[in-house]
PDB file of N, CA and C in Angstrom:
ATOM      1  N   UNK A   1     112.404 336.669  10.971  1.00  0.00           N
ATOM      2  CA  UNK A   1     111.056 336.126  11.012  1.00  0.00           C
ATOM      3  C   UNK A   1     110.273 336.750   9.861  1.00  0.00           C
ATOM      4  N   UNK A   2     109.545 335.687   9.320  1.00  0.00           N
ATOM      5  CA  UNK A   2     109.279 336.603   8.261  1.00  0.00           C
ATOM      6  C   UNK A   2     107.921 337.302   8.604  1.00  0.00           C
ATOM      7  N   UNK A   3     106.756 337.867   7.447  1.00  0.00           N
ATOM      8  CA  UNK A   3     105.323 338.379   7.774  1.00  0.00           C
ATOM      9  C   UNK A   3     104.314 337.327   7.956  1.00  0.00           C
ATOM     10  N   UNK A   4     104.509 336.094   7.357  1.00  0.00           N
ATOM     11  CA  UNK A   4     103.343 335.490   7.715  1.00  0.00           C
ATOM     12  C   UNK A   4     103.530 334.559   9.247  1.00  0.00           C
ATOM     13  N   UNK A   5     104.893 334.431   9.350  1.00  0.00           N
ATOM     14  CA  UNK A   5     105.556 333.975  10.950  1.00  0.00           C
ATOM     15  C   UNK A   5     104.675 334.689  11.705  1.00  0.00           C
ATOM     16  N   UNK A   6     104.672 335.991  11.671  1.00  0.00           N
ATOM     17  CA  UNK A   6     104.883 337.096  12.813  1.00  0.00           C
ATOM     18  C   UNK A   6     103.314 337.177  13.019  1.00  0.00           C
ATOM     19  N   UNK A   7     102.075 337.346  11.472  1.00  0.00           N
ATOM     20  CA  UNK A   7     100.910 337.421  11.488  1.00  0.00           C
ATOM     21  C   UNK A   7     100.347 336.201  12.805  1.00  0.00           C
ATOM     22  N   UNK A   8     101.198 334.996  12.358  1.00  0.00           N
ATOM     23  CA  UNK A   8     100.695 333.741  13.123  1.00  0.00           C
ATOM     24  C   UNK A   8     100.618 334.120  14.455  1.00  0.00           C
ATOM     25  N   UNK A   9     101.765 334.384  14.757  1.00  0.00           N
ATOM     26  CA  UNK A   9     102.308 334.659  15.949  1.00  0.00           C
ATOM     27  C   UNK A   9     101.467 335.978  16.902  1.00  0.00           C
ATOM     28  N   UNK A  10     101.119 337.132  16.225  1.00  0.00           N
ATOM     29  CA  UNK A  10     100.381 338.168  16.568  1.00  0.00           C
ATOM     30  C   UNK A  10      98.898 336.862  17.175  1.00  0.00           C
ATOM     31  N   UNK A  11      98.781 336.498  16.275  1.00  0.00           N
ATOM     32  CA  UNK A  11      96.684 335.695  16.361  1.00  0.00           C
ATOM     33  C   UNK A  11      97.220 334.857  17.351  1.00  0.00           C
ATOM     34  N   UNK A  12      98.089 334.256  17.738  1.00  0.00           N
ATOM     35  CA  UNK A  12      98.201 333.292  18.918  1.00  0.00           C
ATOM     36  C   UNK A  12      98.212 334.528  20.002  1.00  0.00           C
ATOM     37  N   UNK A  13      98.743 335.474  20.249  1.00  0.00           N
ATOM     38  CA  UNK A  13      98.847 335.822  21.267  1.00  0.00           C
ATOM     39  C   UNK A  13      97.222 336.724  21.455  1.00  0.00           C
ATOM     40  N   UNK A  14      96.888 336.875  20.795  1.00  0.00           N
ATOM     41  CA  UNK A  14      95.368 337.388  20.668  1.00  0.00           C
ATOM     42  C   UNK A  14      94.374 336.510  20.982  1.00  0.00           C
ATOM     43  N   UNK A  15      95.055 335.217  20.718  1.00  0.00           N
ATOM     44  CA  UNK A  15      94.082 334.005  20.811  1.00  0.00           C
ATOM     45  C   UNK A  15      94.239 333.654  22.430  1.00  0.00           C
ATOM     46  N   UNK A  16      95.473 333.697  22.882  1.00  0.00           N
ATOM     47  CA  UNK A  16      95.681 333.543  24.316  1.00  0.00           C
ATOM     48  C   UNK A  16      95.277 334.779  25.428  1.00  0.00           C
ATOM     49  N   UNK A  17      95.274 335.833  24.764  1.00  0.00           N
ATOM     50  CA  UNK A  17      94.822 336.767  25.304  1.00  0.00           C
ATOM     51  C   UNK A  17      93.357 337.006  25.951  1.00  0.00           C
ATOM     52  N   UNK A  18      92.990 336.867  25.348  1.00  0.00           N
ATOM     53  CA  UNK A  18      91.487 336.970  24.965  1.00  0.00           C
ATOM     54  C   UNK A  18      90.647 335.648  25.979  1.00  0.00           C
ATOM     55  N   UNK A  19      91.516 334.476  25.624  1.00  0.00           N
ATOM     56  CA  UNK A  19      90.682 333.646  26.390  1.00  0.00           C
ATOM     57  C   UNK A  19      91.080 333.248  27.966  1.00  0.00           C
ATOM     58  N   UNK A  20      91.826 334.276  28.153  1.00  0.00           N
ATOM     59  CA  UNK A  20      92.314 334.335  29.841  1.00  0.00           C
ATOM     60  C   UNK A  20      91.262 335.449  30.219  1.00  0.00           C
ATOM     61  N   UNK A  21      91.487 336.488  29.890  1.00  0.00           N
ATOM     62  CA  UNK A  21      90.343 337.219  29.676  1.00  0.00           C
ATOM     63  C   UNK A  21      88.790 337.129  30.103  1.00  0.00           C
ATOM     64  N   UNK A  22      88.419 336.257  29.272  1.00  0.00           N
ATOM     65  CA  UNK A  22      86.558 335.833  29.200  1.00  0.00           C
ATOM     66  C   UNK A  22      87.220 335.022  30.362  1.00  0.00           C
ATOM     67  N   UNK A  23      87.890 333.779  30.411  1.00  0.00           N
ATOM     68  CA  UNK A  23      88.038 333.245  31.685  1.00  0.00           C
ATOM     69  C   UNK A  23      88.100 333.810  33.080  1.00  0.00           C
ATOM     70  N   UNK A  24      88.547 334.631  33.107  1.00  0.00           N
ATOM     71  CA  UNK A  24      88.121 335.617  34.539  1.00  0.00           C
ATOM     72  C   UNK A  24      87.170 336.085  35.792  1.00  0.00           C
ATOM     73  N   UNK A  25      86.899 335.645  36.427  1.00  0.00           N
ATOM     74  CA  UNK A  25      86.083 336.115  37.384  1.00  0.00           C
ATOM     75  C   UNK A  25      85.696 336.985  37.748  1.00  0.00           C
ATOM     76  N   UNK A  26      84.604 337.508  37.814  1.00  0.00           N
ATOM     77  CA  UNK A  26      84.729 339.308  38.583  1.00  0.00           C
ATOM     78  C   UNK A  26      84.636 339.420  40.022  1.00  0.00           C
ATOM     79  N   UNK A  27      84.322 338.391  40.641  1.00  0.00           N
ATOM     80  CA  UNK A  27      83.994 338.016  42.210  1.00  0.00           C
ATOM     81  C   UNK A  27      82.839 339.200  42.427  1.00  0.00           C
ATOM     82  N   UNK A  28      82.300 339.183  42.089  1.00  0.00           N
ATOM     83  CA  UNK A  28      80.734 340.086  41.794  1.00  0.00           C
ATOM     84  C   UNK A  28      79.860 339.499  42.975  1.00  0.00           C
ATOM     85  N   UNK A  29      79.389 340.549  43.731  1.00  0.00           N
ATOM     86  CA  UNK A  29      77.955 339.813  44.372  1.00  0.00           C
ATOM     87  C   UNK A  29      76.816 340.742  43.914  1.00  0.00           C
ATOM     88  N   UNK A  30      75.786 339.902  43.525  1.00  0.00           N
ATOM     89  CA  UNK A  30      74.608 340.526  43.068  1.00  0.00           C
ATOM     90  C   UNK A  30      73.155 340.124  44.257  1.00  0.00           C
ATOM     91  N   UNK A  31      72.092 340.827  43.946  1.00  0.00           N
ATOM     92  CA  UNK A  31      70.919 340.196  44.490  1.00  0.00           C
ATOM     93  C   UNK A  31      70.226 338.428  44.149  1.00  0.00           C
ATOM     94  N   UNK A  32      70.618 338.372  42.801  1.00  0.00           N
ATOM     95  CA  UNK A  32      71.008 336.505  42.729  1.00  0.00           C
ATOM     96  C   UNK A  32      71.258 336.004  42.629  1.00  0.00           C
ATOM     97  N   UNK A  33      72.440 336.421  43.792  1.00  0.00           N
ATOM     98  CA  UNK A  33      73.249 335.431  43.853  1.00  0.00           C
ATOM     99  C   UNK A  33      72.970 334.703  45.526  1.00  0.00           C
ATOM    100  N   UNK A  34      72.525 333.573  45.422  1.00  0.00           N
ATOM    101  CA  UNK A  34      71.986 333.003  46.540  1.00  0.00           C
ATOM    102  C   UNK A  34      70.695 332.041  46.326  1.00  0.00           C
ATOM    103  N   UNK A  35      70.256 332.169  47.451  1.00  0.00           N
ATOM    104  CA  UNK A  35      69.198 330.388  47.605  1.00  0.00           C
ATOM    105  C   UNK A  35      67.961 331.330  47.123  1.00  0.00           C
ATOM    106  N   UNK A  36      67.021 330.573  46.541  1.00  0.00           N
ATOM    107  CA  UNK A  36      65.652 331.157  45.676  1.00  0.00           C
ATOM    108  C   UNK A  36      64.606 330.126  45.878  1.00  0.00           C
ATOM    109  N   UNK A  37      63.221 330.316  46.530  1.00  0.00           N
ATOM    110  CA  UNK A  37      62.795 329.102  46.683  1.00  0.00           C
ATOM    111  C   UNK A  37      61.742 328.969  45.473  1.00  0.00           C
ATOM    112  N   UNK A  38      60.910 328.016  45.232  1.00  0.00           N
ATOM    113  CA  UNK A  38      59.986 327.559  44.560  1.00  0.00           C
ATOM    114  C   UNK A  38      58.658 327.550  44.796  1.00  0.00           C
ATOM    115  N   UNK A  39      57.588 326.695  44.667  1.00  0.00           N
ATOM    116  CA  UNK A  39      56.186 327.280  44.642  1.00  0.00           C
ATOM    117  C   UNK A  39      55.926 326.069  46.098  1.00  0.00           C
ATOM    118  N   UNK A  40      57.319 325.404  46.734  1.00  0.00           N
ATOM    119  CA  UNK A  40      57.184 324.965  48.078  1.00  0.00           C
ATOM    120  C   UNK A  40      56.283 325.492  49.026  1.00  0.00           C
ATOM    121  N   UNK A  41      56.977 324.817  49.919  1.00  0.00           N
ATOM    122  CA  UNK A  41      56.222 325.555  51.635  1.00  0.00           C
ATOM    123  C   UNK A  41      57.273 326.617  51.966  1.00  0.00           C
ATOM    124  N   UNK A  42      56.448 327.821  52.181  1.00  0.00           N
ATOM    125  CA  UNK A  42      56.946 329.029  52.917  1.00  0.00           C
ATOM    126  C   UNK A  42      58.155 328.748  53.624  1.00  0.00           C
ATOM    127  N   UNK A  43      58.955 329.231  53.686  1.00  0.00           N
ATOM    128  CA  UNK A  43      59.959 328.861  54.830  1.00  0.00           C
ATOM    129  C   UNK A  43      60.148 330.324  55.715  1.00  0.00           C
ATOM    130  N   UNK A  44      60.801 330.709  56.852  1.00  0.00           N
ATOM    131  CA  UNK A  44      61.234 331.529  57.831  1.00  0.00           C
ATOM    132  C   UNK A  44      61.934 332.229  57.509  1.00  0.00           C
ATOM    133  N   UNK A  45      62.072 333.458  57.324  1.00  0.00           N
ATOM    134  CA  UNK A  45      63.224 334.167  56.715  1.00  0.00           C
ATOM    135  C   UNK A  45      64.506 333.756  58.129  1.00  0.00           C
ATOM    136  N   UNK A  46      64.021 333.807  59.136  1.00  0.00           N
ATOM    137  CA  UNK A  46      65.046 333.773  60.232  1.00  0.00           C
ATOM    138  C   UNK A  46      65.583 332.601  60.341  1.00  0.00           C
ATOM    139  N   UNK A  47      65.001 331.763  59.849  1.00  0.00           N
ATOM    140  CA  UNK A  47      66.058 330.717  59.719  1.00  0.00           C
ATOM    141  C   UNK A  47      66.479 330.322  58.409  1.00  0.00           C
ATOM    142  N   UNK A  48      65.967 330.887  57.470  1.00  0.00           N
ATOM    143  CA  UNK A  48      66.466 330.385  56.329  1.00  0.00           C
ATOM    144  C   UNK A  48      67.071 332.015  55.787  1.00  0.00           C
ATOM    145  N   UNK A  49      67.674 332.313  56.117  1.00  0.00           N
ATOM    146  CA  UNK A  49      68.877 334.050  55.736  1.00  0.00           C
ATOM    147  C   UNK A  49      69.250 333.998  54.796  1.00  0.00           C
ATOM    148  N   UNK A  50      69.542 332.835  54.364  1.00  0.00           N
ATOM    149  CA  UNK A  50      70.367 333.054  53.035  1.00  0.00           C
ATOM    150  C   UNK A  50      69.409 332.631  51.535  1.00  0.00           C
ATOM    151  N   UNK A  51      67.704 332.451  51.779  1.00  0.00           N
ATOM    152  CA  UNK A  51      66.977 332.426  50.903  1.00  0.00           C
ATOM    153  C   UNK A  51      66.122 333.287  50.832  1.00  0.00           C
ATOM    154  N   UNK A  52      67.032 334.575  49.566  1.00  0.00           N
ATOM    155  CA  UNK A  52      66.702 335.739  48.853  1.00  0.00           C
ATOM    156  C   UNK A  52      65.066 335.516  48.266  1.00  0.00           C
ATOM    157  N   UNK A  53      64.723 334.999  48.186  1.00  0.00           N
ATOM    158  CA  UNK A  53      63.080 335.311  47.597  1.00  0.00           C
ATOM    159  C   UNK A  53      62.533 333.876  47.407  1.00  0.00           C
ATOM    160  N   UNK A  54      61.145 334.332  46.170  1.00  0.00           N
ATOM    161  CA  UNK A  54      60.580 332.744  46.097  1.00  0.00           C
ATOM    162  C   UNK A  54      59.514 333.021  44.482  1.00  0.00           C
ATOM    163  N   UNK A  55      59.353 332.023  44.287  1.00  0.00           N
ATOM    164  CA  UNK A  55      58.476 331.859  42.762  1.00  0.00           C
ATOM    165  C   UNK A  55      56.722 332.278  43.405  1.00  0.00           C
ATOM    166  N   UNK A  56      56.413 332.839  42.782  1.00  0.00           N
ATOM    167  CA  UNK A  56      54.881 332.989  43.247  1.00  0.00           C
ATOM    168  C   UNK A  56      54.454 333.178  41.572  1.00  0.00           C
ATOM    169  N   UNK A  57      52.988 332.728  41.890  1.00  0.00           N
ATOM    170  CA  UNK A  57      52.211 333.088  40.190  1.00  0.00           C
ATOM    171  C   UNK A  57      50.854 333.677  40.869  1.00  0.00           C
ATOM    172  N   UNK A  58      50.946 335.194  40.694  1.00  0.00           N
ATOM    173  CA  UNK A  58      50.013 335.724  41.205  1.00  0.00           C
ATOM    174  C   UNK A  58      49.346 336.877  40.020  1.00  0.00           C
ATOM    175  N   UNK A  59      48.293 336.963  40.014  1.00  0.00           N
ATOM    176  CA  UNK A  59      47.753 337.439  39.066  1.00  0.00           C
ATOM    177  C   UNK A  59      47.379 338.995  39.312  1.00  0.00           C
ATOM    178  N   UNK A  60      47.247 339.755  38.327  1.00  0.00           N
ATOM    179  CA  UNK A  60      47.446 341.243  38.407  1.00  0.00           C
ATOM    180  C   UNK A  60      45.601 341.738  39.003  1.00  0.00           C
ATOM    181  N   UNK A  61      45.165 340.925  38.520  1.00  0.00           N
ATOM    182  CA  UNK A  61      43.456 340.994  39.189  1.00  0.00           C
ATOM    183  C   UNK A  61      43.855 340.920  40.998  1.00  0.00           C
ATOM    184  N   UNK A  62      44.692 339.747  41.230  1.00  0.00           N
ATOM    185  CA  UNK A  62      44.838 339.722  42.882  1.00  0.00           C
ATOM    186  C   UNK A  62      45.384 341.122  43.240  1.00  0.00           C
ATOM    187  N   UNK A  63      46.442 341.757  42.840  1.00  0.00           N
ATOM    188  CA  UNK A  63      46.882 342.910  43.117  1.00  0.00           C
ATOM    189  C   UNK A  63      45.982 344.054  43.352  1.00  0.00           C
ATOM    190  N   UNK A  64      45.344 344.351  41.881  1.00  0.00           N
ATOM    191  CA  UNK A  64      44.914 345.870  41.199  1.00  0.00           C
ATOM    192  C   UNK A  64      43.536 344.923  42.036  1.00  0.00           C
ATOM    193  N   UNK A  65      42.484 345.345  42.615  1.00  0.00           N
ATOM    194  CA  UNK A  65      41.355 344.883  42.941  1.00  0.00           C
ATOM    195  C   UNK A  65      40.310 345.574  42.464  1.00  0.00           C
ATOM    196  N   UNK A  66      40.578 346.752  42.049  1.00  0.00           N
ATOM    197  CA  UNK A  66      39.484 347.457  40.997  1.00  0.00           C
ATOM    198  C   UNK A  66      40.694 348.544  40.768  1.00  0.00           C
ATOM    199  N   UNK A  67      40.121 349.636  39.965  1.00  0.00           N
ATOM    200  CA  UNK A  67      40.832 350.599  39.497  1.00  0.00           C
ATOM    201  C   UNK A  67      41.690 351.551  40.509  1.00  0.00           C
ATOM    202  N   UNK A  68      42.794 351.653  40.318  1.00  0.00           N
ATOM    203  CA  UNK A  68      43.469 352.261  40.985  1.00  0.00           C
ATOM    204  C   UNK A  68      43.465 352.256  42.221  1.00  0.00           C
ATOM    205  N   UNK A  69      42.807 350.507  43.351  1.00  0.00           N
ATOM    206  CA  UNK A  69      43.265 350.452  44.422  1.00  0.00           C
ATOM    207  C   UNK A  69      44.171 348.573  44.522  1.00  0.00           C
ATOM    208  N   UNK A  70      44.653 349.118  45.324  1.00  0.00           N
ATOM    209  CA  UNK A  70      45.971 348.109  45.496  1.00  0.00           C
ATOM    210  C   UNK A  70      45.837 347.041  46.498  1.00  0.00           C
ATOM    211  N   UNK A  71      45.985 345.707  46.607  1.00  0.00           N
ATOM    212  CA  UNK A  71      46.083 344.446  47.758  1.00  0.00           C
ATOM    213  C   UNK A  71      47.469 344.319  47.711  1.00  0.00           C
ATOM    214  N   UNK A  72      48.382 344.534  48.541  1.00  0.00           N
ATOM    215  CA  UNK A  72      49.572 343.730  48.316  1.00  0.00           C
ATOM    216  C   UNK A  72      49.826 342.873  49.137  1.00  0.00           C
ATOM    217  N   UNK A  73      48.434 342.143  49.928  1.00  0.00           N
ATOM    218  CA  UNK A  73      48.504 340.935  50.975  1.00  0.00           C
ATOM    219  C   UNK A  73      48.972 340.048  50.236  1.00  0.00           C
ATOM    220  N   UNK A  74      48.257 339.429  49.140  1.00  0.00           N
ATOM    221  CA  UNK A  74      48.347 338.483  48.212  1.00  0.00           C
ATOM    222  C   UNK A  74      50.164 338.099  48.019  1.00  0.00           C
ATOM    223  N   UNK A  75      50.597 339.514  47.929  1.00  0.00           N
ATOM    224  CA  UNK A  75      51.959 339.305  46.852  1.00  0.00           C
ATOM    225  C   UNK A  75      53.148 338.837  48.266  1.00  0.00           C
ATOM    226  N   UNK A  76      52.485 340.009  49.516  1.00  0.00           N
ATOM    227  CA  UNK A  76      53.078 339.871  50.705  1.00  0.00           C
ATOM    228  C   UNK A  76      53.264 338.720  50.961  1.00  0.00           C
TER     229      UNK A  76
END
C-alpha cells in the first residue's frame, strides 16, 4: 500500500470516527429537559408534574420596590 493509499485511508477512518462520535447520545437529564409553559393560563403544578416552569416578563421595579427591599409575590 503505498503513502498516499494509507493517508486516504487514515482520513476515512477519522472521518468515520468522529462522526459516530458527535452522533452519540449522552442520555443526559437536565432541568430542561421537560414541558415549559408560556405567558398562558397558570396551570397546577399537581396536575401538570411534568411542567418545569413558565415565561413571565416581570420587571425589576416589581421586585426591588425601593432600595434594598424585596416583593417576590409578583415573581411567586
Amino acid at each position: 500500500m503505498s503513502n498516499h493509499q494509507k493517508r486516504h485511508l487514515i482520513a476515512i477512518v477519522y472521518f468515520f470516527a468522529f462522526s459516530v462520535a458527535k452522533g452519540q447520545n449522552s442520555n443526559r437529564i437536565s432541568n430542561t429537559d421537560g414541558i415549559w409553559g408560556d405567558y398562558g393560563n397558570v396551570v397546577s403544578a399537581k396536575t401538570y408534574s411534568n411542567q418545569h416552569g413558565r415565561l413571565v416578563n416581570i420587571g425589576w421595579s416589581d421586585i426591588e420596590t425601593s432600595s434594598n427591599n424585596w416583593n417576590w409575590n409578583t415573581f411567586d
